[in-house]
N, C-alpha and C. Protein backbone atom coordinates (compact mmCIF):
# COMPACT_ATOMS: atom_id res chain seq x y z
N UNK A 1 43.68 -18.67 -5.92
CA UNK A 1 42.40 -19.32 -5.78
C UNK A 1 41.71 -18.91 -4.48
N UNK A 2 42.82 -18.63 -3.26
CA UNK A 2 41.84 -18.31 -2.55
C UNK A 2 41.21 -16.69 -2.84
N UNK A 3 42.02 -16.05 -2.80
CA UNK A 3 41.14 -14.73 -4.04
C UNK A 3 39.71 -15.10 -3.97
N UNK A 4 39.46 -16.06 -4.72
CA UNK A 4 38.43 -16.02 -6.24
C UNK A 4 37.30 -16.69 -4.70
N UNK A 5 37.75 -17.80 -3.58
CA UNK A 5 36.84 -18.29 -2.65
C UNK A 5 36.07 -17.40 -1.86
N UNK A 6 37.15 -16.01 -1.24
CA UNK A 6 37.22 -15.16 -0.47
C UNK A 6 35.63 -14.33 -0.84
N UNK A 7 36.03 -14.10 -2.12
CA UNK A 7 35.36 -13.07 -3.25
C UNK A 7 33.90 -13.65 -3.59
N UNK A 8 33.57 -15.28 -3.78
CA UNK A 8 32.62 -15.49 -3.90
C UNK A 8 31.55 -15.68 -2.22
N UNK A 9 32.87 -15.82 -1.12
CA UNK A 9 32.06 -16.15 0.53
C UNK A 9 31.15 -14.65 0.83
N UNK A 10 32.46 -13.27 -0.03
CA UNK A 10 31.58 -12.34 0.43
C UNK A 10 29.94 -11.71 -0.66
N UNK A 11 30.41 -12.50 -1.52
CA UNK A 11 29.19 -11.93 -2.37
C UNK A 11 27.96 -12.61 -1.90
N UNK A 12 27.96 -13.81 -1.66
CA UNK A 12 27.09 -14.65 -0.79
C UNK A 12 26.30 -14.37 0.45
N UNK A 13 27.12 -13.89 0.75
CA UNK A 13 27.25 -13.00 2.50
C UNK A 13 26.48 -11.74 2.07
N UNK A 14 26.75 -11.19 0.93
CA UNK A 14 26.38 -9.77 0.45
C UNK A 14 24.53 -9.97 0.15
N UNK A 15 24.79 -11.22 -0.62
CA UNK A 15 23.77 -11.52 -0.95
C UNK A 15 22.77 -11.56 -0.28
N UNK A 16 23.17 -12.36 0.82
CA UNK A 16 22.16 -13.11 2.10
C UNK A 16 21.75 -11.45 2.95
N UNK A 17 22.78 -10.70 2.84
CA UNK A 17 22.50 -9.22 3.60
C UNK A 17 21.30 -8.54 3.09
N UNK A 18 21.63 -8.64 1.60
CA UNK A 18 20.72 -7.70 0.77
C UNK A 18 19.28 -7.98 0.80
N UNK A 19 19.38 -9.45 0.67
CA UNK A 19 17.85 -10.26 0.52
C UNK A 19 17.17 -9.86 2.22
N UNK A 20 17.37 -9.98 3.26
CA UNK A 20 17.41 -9.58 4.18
C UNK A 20 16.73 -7.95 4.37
N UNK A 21 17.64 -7.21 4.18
CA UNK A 21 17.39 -5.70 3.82
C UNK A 21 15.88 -5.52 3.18
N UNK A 22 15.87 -6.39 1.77
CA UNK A 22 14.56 -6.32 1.14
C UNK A 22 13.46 -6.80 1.98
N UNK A 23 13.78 -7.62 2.41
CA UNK A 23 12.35 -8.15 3.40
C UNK A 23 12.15 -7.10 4.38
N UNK A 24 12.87 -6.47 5.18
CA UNK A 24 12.97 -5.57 6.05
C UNK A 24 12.45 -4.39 5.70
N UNK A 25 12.88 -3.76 4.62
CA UNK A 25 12.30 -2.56 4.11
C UNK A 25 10.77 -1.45 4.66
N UNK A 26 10.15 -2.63 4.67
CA UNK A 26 8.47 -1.96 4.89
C UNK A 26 8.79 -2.16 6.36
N UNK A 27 9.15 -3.04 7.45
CA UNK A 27 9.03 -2.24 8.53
C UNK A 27 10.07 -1.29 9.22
N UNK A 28 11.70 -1.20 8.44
CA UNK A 28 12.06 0.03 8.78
C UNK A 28 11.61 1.65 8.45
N UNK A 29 11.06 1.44 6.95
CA UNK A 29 10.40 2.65 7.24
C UNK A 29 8.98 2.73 8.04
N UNK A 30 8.53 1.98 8.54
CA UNK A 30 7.23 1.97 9.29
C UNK A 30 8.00 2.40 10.85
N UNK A 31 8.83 1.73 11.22
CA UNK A 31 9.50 2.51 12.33
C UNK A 31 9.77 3.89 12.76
N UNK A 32 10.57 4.11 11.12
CA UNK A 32 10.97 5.84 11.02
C UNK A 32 9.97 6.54 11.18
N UNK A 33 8.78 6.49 10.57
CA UNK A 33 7.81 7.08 10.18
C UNK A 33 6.72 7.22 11.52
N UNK A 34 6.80 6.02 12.65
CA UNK A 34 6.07 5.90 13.53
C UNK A 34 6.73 7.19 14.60
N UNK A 35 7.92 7.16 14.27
CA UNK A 35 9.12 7.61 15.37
C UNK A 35 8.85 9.01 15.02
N UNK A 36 8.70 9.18 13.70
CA UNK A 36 8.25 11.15 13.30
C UNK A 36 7.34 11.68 13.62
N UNK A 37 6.32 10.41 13.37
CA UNK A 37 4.87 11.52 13.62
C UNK A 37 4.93 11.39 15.23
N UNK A 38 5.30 10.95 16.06
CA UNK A 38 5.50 11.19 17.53
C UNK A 38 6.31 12.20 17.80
N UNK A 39 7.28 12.30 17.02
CA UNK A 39 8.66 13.32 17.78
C UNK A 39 7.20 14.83 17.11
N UNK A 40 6.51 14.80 16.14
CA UNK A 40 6.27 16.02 16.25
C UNK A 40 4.89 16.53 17.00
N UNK A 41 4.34 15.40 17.16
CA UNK A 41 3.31 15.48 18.74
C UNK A 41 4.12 16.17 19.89
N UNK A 42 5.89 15.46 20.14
CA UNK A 42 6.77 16.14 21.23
C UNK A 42 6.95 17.53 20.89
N UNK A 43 7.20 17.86 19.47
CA UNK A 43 7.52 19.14 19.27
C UNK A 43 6.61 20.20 18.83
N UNK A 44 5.12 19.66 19.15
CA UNK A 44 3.73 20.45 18.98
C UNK A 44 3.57 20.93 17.54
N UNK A 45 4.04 20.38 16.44
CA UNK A 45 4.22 20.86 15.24
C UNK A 45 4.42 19.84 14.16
N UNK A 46 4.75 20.48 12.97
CA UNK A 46 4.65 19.23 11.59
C UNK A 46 5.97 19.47 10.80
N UNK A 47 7.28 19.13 11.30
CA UNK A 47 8.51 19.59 10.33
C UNK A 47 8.48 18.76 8.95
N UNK A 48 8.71 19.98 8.18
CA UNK A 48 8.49 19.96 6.77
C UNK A 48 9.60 21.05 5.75
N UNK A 49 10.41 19.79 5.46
CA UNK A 49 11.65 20.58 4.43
C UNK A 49 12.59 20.98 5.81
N UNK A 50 12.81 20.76 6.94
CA UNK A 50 13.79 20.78 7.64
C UNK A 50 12.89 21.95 8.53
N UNK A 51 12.08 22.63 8.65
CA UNK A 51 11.33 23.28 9.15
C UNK A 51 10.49 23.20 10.04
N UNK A 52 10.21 23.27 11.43
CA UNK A 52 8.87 22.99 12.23
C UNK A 52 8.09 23.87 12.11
N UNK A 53 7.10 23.85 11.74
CA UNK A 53 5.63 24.42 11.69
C UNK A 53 4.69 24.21 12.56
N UNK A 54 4.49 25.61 13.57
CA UNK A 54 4.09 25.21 15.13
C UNK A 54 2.61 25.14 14.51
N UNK A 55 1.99 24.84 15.32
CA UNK A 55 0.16 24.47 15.73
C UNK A 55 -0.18 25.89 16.08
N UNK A 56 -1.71 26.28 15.73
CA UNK A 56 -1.77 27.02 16.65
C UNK A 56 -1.92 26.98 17.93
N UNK A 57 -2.26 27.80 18.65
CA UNK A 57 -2.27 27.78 20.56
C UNK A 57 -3.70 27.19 21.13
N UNK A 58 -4.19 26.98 21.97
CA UNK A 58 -5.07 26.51 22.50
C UNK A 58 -5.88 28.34 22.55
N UNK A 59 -7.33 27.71 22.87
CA UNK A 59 -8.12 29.16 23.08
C UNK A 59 -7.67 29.43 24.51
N UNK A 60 -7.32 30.70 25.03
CA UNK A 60 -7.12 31.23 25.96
C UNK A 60 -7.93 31.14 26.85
N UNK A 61 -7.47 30.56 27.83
CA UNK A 61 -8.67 30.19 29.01
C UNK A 61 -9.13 28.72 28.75
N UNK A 62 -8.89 27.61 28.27
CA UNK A 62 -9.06 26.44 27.72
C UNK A 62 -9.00 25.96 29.04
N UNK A 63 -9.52 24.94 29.42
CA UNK A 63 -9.55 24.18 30.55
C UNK A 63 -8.15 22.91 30.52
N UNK A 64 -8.16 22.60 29.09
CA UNK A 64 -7.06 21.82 28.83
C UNK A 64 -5.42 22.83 29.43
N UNK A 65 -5.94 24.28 28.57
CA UNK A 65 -4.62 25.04 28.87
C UNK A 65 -4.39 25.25 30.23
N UNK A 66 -3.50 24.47 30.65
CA UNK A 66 -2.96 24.29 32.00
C UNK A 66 -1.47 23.84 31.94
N UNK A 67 -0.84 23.87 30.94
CA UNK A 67 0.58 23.28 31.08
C UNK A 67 1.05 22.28 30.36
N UNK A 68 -0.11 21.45 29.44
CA UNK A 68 0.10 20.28 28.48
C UNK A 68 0.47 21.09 27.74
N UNK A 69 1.03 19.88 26.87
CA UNK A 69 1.24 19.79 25.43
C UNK A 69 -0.09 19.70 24.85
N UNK A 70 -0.23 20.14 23.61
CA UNK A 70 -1.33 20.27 22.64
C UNK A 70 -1.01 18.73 21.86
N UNK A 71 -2.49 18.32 22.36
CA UNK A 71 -2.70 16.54 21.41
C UNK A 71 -1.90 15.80 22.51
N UNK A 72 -1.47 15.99 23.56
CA UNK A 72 -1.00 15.49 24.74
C UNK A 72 -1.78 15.13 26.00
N UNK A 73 -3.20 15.48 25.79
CA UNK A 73 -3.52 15.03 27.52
C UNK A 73 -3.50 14.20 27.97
N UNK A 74 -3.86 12.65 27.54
CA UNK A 74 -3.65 11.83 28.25
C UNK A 74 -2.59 10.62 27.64
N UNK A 75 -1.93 11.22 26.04
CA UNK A 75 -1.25 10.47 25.96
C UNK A 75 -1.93 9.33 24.50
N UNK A 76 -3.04 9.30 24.75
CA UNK A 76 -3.99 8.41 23.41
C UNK A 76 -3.72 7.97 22.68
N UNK A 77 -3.73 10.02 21.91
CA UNK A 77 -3.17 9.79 20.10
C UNK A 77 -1.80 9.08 20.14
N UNK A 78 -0.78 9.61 20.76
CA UNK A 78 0.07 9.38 21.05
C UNK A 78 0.88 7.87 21.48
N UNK A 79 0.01 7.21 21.94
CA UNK A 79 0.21 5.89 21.92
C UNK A 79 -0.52 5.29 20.84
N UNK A 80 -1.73 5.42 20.34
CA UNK A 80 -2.43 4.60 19.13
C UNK A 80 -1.77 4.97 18.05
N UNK A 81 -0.40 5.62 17.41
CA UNK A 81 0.42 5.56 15.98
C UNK A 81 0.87 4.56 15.84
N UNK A 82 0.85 3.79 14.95
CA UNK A 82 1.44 2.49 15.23
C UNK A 82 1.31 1.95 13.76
N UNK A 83 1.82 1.13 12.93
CA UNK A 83 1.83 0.95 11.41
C UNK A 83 0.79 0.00 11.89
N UNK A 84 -0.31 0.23 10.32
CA UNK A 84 -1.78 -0.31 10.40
C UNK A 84 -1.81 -1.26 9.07
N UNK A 85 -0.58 -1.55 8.64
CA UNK A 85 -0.77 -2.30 7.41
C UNK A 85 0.34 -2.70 6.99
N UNK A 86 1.64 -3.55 6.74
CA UNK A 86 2.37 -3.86 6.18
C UNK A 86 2.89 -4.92 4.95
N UNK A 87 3.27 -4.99 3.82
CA UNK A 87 3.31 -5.70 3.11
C UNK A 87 4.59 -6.15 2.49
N UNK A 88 4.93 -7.18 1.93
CA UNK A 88 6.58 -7.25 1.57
C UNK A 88 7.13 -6.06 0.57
N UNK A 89 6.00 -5.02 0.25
CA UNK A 89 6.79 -3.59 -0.60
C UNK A 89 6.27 -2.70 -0.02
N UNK A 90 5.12 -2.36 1.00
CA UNK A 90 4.77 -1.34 1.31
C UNK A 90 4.59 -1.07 3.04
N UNK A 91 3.98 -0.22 3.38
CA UNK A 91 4.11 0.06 5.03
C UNK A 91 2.97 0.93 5.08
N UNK A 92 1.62 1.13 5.84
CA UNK A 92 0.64 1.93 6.32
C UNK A 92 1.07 2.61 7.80
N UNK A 93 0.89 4.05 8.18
CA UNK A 93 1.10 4.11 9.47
C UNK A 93 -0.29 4.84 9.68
N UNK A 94 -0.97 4.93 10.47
CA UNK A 94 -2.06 5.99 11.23
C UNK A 94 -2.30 5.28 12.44
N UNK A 95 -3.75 5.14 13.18
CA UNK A 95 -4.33 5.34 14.44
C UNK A 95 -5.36 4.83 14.20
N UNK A 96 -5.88 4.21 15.04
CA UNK A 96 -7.20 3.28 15.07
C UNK A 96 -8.55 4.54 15.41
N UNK A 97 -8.92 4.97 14.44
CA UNK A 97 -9.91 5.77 14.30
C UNK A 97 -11.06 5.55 15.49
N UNK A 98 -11.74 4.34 15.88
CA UNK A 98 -12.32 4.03 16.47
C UNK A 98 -11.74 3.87 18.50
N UNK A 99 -10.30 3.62 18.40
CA UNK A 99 -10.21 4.23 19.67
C UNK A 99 -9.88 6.18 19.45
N UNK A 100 -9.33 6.42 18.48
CA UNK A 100 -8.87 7.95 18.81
C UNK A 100 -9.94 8.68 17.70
N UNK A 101 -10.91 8.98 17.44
CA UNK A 101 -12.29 9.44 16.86
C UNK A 101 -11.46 11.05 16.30
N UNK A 102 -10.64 11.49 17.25
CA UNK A 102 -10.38 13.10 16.63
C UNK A 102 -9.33 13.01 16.25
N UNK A 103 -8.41 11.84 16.08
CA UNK A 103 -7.16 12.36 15.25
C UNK A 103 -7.30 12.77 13.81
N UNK A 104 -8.09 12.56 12.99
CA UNK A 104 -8.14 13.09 11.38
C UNK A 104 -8.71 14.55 11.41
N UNK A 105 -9.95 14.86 12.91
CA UNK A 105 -9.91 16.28 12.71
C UNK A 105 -9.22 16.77 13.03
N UNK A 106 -7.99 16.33 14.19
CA UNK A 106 -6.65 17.54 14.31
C UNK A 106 -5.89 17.30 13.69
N UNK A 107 -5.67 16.15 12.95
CA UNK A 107 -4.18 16.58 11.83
C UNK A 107 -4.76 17.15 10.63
N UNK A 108 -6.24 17.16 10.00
CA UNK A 108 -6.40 17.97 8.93
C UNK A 108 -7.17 19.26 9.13
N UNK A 109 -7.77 19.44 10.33
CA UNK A 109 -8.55 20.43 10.74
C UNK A 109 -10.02 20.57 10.13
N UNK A 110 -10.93 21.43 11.34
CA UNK A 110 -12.55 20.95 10.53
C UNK A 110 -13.14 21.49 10.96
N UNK A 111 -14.58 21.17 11.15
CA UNK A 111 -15.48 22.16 11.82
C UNK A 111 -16.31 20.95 12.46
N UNK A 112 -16.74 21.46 13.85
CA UNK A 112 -17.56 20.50 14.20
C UNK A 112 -19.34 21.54 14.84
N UNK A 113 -20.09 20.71 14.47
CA UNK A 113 -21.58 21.56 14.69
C UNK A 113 -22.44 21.50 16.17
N UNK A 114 -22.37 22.50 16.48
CA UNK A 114 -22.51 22.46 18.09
C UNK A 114 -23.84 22.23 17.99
N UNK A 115 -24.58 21.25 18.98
CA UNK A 115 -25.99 20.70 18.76
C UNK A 115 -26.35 20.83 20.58
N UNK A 116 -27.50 20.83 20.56
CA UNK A 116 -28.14 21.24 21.76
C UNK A 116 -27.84 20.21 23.05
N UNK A 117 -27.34 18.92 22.50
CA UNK A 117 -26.65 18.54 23.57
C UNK A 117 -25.20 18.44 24.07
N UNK A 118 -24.94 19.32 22.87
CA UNK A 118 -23.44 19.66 23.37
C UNK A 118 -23.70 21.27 24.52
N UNK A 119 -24.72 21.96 23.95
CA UNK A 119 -24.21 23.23 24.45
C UNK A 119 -24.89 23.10 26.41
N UNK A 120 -25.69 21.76 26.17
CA UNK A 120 -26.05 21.30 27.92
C UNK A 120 -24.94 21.07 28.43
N UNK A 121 -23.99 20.14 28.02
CA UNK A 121 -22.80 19.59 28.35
C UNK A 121 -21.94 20.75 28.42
N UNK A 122 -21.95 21.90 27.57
CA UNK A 122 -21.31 23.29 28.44
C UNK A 122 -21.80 23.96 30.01
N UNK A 123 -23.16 24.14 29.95
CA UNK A 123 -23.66 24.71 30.87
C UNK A 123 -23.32 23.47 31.72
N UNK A 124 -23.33 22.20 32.15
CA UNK A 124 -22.98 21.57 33.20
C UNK A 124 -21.73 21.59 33.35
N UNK A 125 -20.36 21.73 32.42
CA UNK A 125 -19.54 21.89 32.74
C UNK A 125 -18.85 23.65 33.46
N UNK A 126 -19.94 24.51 33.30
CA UNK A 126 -19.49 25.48 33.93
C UNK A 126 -20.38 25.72 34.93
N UNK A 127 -21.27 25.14 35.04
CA UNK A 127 -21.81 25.06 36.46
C UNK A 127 -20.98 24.20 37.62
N UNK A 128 -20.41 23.02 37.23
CA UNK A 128 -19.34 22.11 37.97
C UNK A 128 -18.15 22.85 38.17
N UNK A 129 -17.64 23.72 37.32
CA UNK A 129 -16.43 24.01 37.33
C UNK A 129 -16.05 25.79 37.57
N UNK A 130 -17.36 26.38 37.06
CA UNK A 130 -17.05 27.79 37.09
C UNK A 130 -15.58 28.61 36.07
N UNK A 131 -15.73 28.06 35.18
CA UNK A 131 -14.61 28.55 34.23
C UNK A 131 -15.75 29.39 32.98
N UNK A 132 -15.09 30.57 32.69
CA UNK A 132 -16.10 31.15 31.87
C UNK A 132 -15.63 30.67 30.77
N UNK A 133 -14.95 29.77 30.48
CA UNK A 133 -14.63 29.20 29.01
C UNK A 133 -16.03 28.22 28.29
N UNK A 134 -16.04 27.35 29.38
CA UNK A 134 -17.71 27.11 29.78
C UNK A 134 -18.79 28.02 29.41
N UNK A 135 -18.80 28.48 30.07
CA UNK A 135 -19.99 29.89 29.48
C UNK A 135 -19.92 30.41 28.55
N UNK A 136 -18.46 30.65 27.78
CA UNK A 136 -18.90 30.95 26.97
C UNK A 136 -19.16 30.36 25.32
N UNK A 137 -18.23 28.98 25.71
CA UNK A 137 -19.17 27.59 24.89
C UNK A 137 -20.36 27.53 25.03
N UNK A 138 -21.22 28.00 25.47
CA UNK A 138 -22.73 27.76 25.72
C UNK A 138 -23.45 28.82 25.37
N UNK A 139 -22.65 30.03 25.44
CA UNK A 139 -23.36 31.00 24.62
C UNK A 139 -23.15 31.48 23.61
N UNK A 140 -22.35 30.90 23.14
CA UNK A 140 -22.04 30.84 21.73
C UNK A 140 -22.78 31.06 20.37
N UNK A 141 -22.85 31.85 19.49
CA UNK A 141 -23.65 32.15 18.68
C UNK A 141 -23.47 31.59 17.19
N UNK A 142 -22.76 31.40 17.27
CA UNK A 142 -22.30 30.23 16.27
C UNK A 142 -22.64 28.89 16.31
N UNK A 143 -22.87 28.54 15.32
CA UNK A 143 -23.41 27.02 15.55
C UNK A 143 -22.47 26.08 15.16
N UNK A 144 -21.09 26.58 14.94
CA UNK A 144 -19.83 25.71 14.82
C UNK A 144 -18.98 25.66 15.53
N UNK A 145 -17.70 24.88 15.92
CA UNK A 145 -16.23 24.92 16.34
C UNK A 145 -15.92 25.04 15.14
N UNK A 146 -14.66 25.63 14.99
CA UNK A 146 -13.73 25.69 14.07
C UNK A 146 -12.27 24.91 14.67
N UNK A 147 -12.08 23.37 14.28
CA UNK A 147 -11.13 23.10 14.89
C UNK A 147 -9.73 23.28 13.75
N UNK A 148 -8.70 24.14 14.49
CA UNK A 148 -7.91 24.01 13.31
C UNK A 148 -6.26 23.24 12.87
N UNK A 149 -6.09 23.07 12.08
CA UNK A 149 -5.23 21.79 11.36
C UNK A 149 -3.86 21.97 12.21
N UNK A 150 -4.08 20.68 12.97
CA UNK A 150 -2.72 20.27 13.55
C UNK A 150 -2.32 19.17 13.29
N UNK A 151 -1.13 19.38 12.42
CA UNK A 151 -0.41 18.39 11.70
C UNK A 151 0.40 17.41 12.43
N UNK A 152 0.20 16.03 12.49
CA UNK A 152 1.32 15.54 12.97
C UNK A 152 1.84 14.43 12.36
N UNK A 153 0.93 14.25 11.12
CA UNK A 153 1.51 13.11 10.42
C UNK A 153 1.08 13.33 8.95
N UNK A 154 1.84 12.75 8.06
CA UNK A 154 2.12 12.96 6.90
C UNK A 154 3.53 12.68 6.59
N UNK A 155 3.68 12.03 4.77
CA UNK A 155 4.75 12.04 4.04
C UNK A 155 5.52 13.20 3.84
N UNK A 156 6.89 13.48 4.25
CA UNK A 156 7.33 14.75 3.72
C UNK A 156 8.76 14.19 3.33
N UNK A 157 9.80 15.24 2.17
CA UNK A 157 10.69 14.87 2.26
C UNK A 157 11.88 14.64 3.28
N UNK A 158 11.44 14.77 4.36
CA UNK A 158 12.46 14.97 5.42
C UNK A 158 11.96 13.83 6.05
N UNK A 159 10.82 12.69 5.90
CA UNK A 159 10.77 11.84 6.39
C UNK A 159 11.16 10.65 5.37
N UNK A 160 11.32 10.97 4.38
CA UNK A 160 11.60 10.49 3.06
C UNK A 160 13.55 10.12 2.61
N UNK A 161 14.15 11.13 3.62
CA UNK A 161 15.45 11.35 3.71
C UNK A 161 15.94 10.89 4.53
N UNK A 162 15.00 10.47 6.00
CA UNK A 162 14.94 9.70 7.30
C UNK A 162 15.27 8.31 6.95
N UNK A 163 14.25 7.80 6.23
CA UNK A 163 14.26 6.60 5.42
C UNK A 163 15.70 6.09 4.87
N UNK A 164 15.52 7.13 3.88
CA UNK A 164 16.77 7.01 2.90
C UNK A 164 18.34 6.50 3.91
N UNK A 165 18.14 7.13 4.79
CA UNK A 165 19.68 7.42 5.94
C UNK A 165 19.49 6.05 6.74
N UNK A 166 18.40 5.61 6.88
CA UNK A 166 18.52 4.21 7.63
C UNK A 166 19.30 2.97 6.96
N UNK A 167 18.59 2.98 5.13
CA UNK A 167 18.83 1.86 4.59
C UNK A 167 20.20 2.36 4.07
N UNK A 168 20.57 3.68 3.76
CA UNK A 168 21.83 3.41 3.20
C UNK A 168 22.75 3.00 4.35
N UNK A 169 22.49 3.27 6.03
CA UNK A 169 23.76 3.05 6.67
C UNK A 169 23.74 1.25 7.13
N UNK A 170 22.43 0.63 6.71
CA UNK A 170 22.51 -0.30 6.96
C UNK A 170 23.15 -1.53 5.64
N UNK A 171 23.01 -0.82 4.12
CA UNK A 171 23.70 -1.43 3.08
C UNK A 171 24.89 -1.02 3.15
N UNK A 172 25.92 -0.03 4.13
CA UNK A 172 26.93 -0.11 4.55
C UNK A 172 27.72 -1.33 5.36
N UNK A 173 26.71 -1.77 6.21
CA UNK A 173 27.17 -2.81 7.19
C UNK A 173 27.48 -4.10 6.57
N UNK A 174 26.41 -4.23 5.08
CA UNK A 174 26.27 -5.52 4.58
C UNK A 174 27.42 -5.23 3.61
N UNK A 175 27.80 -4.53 3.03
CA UNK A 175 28.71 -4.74 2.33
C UNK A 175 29.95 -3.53 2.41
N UNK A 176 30.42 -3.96 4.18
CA UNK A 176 31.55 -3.53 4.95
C UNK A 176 32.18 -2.41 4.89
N UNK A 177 31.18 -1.38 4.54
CA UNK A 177 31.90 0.05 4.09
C UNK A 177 31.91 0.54 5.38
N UNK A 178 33.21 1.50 6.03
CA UNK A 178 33.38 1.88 6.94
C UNK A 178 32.27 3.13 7.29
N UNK A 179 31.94 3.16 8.64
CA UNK A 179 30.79 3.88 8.94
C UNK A 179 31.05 5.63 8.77
């Protein structure tokens, strides 16, 4: 009989674990997922299928290019990832558009249209600064940027497998399988 007590304390126990787990669900993967698209801001790239896929480089002579990380200057994007929606089955992650305005053009890439008060805002910045990167934003004959796609967030299976590895080592704990 005690058998049969033992057997029903742990299914109970199992139970109370599992139910637990389910509630949990949407913000452990909102964790994982917060934790990826950062590690690949750290690693200037978008790993995909076990793969990092670098960014391209900054334009040569960039005023930014000084030694940062790319999508790194002050840190922004980088702090505004943060899950934007959670529900008892689902999880949202992105960035508050309205403090970070360019994260959707650098993770999908775009074009932006250079307008006559941008190309003032060149000439004062290379009059202040004397960098011909300046100058030559301003003389520019094109009437576009071409900004291009730097990935740092998105569903992939390797964030999908991230997931997967959390909840199975944690339905280990609940029902005492050695680690």
């Amino acid at each position: 009989m005690a058998d049969l007590n033992d057997l029903m304390r742990d299914l109970s126990k199992a139970s109370t674990g599992f139910a637990k787990l389910r509630k949990d669900l949407p913000r452990i993967a909102g964790v994982k997922m917060v934790e990826t698209f950062r590690r690949n801001l750290d690693k200037e790239g978008f790993i995909e299928n076990g793969r990092l896929h670098r960014w391209p480089q900054r334009t040569p002579g960039s005023p930014r290019d000084r030694g940062r990380k790319l999508l790194r200057d002050r840190g922004k994007l980088y702090d505004s990832i943060r899950v934007t929606r959670r529900t008892d089955d689902s999880v949202a992650v992105g960035v508050d558009e309205g403090q970070v305005p360019y994260a959707r053009l650098n993770n999908e890439g775009g074009v932006v249209i250079v307008t006559d008060r941008m190309r003032a805002y060149f000439w004062a910045m290379f009059a202040k600064t004397k960098l011909p990167f300046w100058r030559r934003m301003a003389l520019k004959k094109s009437p576009q940027i071409i900004i291009p796609q730097r990935q740092f967030m998105g569903i992939t299976p390797d964030l999908d497998k991230t997931v997967e590895r959390e909840i199975a080592a944690r339905l280990k704990v609940i029902f005492g399988a050695p680690s």
